[in-house]
Protein backbone atom coordinates (compact mmCIF):
# COMPACT_ATOMS: atom_id res chain seq x y z
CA UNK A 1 16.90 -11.86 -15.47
CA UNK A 2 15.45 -15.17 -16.72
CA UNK A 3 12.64 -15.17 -19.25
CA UNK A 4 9.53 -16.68 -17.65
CA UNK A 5 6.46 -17.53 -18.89
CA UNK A 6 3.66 -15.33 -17.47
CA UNK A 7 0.51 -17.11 -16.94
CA UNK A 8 -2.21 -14.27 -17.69
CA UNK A 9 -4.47 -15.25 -14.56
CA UNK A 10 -5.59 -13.31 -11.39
CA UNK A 11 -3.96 -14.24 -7.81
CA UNK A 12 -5.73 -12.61 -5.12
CA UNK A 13 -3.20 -12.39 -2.51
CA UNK A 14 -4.54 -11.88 1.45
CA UNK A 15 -1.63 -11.31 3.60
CA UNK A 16 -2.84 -12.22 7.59
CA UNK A 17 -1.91 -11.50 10.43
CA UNK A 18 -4.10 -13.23 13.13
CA UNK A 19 -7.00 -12.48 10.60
CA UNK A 20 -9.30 -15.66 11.80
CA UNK A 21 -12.07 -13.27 12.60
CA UNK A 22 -11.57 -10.75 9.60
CA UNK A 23 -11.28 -13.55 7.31
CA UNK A 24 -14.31 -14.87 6.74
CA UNK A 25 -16.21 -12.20 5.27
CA UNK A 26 -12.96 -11.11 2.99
CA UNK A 27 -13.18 -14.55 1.73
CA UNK A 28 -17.14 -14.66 1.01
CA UNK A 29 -17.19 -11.78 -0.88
CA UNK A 30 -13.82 -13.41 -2.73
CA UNK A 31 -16.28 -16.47 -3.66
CA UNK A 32 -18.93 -13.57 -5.53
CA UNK A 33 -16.61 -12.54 -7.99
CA UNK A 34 -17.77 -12.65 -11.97
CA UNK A 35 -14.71 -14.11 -13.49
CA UNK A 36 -15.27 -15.83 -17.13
CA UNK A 37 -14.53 -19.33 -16.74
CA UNK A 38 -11.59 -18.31 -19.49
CA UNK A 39 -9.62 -16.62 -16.69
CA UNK A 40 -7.38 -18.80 -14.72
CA UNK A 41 -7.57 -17.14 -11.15
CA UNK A 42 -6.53 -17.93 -7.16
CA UNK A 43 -6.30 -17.03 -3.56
CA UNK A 44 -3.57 -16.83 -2.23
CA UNK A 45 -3.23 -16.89 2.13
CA UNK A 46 -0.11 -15.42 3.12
CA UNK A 47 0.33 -16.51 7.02
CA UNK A 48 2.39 -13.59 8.60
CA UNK A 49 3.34 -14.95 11.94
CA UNK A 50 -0.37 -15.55 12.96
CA UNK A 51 -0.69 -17.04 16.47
CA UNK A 52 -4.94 -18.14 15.94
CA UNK A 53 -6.57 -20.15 13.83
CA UNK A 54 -5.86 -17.92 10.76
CA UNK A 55 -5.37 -20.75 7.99
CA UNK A 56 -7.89 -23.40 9.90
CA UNK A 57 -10.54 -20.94 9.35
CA UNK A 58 -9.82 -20.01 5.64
CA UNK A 59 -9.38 -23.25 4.43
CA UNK A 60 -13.02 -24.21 5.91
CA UNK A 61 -14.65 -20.97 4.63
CA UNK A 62 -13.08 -21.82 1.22
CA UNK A 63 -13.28 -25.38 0.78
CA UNK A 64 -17.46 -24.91 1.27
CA UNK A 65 -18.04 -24.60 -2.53
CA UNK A 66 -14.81 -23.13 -4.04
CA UNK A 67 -15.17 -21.12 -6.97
CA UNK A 68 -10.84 -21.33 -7.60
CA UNK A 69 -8.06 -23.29 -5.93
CA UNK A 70 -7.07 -21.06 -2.22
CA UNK A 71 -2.90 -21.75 -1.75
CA UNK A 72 -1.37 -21.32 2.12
CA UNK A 73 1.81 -19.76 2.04
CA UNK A 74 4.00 -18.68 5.15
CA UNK A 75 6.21 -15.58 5.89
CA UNK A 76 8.34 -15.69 9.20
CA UNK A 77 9.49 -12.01 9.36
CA UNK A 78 6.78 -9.88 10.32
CA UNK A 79 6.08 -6.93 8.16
CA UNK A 80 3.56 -5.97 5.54
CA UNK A 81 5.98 -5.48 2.72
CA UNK A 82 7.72 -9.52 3.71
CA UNK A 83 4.50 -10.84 3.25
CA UNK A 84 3.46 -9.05 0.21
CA UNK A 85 7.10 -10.15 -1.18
CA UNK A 86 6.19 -13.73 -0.21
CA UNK A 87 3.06 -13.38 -2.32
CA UNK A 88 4.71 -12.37 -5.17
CA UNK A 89 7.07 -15.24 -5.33
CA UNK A 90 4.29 -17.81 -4.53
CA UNK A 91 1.89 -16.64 -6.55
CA UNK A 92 0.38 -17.99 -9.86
CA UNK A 93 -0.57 -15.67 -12.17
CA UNK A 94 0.82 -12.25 -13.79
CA UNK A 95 -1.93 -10.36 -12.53
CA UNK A 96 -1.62 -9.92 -8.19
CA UNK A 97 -4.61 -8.60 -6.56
CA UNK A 98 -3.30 -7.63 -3.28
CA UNK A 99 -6.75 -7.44 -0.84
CA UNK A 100 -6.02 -6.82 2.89
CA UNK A 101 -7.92 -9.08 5.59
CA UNK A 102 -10.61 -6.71 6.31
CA UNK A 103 -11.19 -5.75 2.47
CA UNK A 104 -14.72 -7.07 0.75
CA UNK A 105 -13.98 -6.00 -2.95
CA UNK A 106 -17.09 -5.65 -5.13
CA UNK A 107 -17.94 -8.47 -7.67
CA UNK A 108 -16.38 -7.36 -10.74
CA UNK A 109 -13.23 -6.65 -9.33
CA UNK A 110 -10.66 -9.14 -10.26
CA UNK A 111 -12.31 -9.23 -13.98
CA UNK A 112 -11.87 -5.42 -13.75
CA UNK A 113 -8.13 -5.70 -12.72
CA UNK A 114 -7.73 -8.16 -15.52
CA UNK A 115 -8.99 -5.96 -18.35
CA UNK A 116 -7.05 -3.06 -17.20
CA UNK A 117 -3.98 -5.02 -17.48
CA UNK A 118 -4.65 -6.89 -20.74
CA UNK A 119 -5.72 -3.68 -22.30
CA UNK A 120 -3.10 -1.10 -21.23
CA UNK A 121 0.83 -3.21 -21.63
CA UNK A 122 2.53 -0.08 -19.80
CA UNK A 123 0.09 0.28 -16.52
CA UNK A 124 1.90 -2.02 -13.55
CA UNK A 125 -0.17 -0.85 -10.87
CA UNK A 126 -4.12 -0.31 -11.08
CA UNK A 127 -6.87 -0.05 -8.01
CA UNK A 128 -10.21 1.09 -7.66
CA UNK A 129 -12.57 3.27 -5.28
CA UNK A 130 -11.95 2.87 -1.21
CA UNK A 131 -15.26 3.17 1.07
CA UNK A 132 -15.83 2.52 4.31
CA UNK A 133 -17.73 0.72 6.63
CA UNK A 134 -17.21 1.37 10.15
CA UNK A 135 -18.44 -1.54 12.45
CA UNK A 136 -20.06 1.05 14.91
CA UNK A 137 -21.24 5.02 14.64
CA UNK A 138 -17.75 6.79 14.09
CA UNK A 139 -16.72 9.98 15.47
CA UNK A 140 -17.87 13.20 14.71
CA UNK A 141 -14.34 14.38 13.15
CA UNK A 142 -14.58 10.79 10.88
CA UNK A 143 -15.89 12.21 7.83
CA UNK A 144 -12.69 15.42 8.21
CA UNK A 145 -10.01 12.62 8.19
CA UNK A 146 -11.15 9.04 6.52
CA UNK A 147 -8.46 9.73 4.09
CA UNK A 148 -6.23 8.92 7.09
CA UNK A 149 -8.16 5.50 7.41
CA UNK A 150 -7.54 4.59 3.59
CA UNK A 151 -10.53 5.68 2.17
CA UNK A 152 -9.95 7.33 -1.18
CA UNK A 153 -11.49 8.00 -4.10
CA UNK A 154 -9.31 10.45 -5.85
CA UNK A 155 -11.48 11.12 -9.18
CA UNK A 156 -14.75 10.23 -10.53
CA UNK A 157 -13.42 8.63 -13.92
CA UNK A 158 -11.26 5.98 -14.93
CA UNK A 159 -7.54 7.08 -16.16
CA UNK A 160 -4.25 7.11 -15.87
CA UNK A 161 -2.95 8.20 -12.47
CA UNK A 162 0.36 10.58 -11.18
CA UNK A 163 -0.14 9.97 -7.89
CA UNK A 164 0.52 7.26 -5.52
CA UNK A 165 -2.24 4.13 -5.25
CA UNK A 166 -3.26 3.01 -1.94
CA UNK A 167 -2.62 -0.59 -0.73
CA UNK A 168 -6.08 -1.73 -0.39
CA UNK A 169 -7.23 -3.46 -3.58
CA UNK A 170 -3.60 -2.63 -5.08
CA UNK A 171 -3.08 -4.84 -8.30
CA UNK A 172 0.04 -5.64 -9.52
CA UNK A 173 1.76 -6.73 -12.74
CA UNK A 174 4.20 -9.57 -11.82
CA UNK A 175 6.80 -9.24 -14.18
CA UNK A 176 6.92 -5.39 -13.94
CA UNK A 177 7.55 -5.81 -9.78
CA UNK A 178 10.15 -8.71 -10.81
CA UNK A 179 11.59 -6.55 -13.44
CA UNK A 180 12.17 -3.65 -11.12
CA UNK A 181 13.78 -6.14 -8.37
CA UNK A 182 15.85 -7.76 -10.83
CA UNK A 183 17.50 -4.21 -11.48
CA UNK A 184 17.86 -3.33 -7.77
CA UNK A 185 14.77 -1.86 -6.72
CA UNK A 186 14.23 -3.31 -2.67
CA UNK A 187 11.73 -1.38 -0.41
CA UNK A 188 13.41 0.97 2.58
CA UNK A 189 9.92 0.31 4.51
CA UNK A 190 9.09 -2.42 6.35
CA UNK A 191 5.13 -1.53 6.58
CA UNK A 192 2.40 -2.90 9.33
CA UNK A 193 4.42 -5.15 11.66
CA UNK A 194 1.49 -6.66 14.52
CA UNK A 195 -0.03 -3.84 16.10
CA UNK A 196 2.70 -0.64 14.85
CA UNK A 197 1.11 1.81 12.90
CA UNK A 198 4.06 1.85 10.28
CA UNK A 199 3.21 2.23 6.78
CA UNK A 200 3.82 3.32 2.96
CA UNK A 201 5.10 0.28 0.92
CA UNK A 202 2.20 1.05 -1.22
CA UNK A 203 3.29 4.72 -2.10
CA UNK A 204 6.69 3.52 -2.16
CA UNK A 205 6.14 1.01 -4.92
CA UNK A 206 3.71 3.18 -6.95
CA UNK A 207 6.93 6.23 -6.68
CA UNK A 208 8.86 3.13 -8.05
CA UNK A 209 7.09 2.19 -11.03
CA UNK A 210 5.92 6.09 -11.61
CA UNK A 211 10.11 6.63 -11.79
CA UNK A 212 10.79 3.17 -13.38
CA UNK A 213 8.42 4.54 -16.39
CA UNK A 214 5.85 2.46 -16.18
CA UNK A 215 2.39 3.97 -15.72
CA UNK A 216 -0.91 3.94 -13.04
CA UNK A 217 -4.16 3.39 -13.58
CA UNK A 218 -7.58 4.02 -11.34
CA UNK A 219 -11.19 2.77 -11.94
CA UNK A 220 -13.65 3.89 -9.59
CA UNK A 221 -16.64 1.18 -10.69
CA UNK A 222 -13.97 -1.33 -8.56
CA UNK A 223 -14.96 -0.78 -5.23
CA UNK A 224 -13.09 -2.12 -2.04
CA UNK A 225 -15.11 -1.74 1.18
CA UNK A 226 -12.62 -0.98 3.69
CA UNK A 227 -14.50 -2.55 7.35
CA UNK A 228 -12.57 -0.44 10.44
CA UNK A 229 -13.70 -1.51 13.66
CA UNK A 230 -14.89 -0.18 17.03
CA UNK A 231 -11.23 0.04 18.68
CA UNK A 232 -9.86 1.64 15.53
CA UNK A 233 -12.66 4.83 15.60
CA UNK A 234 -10.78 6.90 18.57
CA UNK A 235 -8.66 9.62 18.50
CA UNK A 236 -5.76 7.76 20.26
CA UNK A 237 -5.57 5.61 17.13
CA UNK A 238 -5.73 8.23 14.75
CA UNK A 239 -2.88 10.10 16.53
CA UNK A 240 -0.42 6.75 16.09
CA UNK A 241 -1.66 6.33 12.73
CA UNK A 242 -0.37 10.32 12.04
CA UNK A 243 2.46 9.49 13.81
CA UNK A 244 2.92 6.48 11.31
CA UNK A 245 2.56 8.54 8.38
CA UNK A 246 4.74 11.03 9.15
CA UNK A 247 7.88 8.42 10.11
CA UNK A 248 7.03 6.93 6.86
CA UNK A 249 7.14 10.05 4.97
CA UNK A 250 11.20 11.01 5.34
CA UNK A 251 12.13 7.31 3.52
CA UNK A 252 10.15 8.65 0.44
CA UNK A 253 11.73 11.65 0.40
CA UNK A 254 14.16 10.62 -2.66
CA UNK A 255 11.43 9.55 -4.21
CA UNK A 256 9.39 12.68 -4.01
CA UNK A 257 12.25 14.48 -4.56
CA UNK A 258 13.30 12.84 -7.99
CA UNK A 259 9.82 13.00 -9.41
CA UNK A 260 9.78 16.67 -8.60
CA UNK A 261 12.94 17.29 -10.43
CA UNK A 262 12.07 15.44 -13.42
CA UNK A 263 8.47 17.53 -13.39
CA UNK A 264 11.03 20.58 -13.69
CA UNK A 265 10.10 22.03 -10.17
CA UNK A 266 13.60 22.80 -8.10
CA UNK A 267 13.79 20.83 -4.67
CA UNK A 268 17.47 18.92 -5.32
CA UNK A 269 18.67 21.89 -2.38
CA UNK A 270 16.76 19.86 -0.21
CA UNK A 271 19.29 18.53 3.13
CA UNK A 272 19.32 16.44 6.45
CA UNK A 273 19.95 19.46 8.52
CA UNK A 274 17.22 21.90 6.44
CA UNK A 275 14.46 19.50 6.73
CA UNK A 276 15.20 18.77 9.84
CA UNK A 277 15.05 22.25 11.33
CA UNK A 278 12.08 22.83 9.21
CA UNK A 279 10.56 20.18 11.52
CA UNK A 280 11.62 21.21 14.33
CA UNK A 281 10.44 24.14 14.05
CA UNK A 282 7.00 22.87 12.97
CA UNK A 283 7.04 20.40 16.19
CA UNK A 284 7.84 23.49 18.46
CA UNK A 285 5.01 25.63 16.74
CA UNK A 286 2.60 23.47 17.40
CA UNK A 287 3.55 22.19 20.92
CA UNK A 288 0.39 24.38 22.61
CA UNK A 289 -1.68 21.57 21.00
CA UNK A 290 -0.19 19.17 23.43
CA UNK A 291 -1.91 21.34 26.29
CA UNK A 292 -5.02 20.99 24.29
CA UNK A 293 -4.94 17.28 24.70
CA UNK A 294 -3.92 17.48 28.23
CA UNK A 295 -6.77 19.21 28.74
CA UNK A 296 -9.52 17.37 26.83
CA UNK A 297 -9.72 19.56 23.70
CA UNK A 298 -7.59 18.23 20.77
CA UNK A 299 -9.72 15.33 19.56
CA UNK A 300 -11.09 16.50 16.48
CA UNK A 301 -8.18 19.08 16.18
CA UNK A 302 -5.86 19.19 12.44
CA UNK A 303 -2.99 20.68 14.80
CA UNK A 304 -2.57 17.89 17.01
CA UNK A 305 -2.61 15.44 14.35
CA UNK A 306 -0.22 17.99 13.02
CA UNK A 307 1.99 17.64 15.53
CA UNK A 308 1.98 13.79 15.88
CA UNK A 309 3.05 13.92 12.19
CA UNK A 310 5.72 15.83 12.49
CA UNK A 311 6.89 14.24 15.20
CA UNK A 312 6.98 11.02 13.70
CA UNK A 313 8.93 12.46 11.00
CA UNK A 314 11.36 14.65 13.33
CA UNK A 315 12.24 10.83 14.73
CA UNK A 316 13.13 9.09 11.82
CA UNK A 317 15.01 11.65 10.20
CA UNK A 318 17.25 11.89 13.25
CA UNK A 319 17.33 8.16 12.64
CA UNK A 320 18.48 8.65 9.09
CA UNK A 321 21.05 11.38 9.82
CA UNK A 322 24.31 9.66 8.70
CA UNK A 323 22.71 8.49 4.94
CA UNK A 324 19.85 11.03 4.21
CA UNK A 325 21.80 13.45 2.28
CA UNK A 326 23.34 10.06 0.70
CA UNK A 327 20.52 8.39 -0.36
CA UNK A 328 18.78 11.67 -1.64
CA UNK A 329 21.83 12.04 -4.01
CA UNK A 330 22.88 8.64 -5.10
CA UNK A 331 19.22 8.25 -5.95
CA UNK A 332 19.30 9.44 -9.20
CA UNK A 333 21.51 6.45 -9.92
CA UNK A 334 19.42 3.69 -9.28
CA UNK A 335 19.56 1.13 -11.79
CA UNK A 336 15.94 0.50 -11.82
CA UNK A 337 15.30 4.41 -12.88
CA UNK A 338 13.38 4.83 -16.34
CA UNK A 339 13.94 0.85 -16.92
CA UNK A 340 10.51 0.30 -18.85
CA UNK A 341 12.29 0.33 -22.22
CA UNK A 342 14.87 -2.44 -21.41
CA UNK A 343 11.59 -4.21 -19.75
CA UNK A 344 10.02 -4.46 -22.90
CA UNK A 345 12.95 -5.38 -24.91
CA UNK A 346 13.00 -8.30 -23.04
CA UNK A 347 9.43 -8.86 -23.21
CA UNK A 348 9.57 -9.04 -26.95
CA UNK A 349 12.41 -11.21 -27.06
């Protein structure tokens, strides 16, 4: 890997998709941040195959008083995780604030991303509290599942973390991300592509600097307010989005897998055709709550959601039937495994 020198800044990275409406508010609550004038920082617009006025309107909201220079760069292949990849290589600064188009992050955020970093060498992920605010009244069953629409505040005090961040707010040390690539490390998901539901490069990259040897770290006086709109706050969508979690969960299955091992719990047993039945059997178990839906009375219901999970995942691991058992045991080989030591080796050359 070649030696680079890290510019200890912030880039706040906005990957869009068709965002022209979204945008503007993402971007005014960008221009509130408190960042000392000592701290070189940056947006960052990542055009993902938008088809509006995406970049037209950030560029005007920006230019009206800019409190940093805003960059335009462009990713062809649709997909979450291409675009966040594109920010990474485009971007400025060591420190990458990744903040999704319909994200208003409070005003000490990126100064709050920036200590963490500067004061804990080993953390290569950090992110604050998730709340929401729903453009209309939501459901009845909202407050049961908002976990399910990224909202998330997993403790009251700031710390170290062993479980995966979520992607909202998610800040990332550059060289730690460019470290693990430059070992191997590539991402099996693809994440939001237009209007699929897919998902998980977040988890997937926390699992890889969690294995990697690297650490987490949550704060919840940062604060991203998560805005979900009208169309979003039905059960239809919430069923796709279930289905979306579950498809996502069999490609971190090594992941889970090896972390569980190396926490001393047994789970290397675990095969295609086991997990597979075990689905199967958890699809078929649940069926009746297809009946429930068919006849008005599922919306609100943990079963059907249940079900839609499992069925996402019964699909992709018949999709991953000829390199499941594969991946699961030539995982442990992964160059990119426990790699933090070499990392700072390097660092300190």
């Amino acid at each position: 890997m070649e030696k680079s020198r890290n510019i200890h800044g912030i880039s706040a990275i906005i990957c869009c998709y068709n965002s022209a409406k979204k945008l503007p508010k993402t971007l005014e609550y960008l221009k509130k941040q408190k960042v000392p004038l000592s701290v070189p920082w940056e947006v960052l617009l990542v055009d993902n195959c938008s088809s509006d006025d995406t970049i037209i309107v950030g560029k005007k909201i920006w230019d009206d008083n800019p409190p940093s220079p805003l960059r335009i760069a462009k990713e062809s292949k649709p997909g979450l995780s291409y675009a966040r990849n594109r920010g990474l290589k485009e971007s400025t600064y060591e420190y990458l604030c990744f903040i999704d188009d319909d994200n208003w992050i409070n005003e000490n955020y990126l100064f709050g991303i920036y200590r963490i970093f500067e004061g804990h060498q080993d953390v290569a992920a950090c992110g604050g509290a998730i709340v929401e605010n729903c453009e209309t009244e939501p459901p009845i069953w909202f407050d049961k599942f908002k976990g399910n629409y990224t909202v998330w505040k997993p403790c009251e005090t700031a710390g170290f973390m062993d479980q995966p961040l979520c992607g909202a707010g998610m800040s990332i040390r550059k060289s730690a991300w460019n470290y693990l690539r430059w070992k191997g490390f590539s991402s099996q998901l693809i994440d939001r592509q237009g209007s699929k539901l897919s998902s998980g490069g977040d988890f997937e990259l926390s699992y890889a600097f969690l294995i990697g040897g690297w650490k987490l770290y949550f704060d919840p006086s940062l604060q991203v307010r998560h805005f979900i709109p009208s169309e979003r706050l039905n059960w239809d969508y919430l069923k796709r989005l279930n289905e979306g979690f579950g498809s996502q969960s069999a490609y971190l299955d090594a992941y889970t897998i090896y972390l569980e091992n190396s926490e001393g719990k047994k789970k290397s047993s675990q095969k295609w055709v086991g997990e597979g039945i075990f689905c199967l059997k958890t699809v078929l178990s649940n069926i009746h709550w297809l009946v429930f839906e068919y006849l008005g009375k599922g919306e609100g219901s943990s079963g059907v959601l249940l079900l839609f999970g499992q069925w996402g995942r019964l699909k992709t691991l018949i999709h991953l039937r000829h390199r499941y058992n594969k991946g699961i045991i030539e995982f442990k080989n992964k160059n990119w495994i426990n790699s933090y030591r070499t990392y700072l080796k390097i660092a300190d050359e």
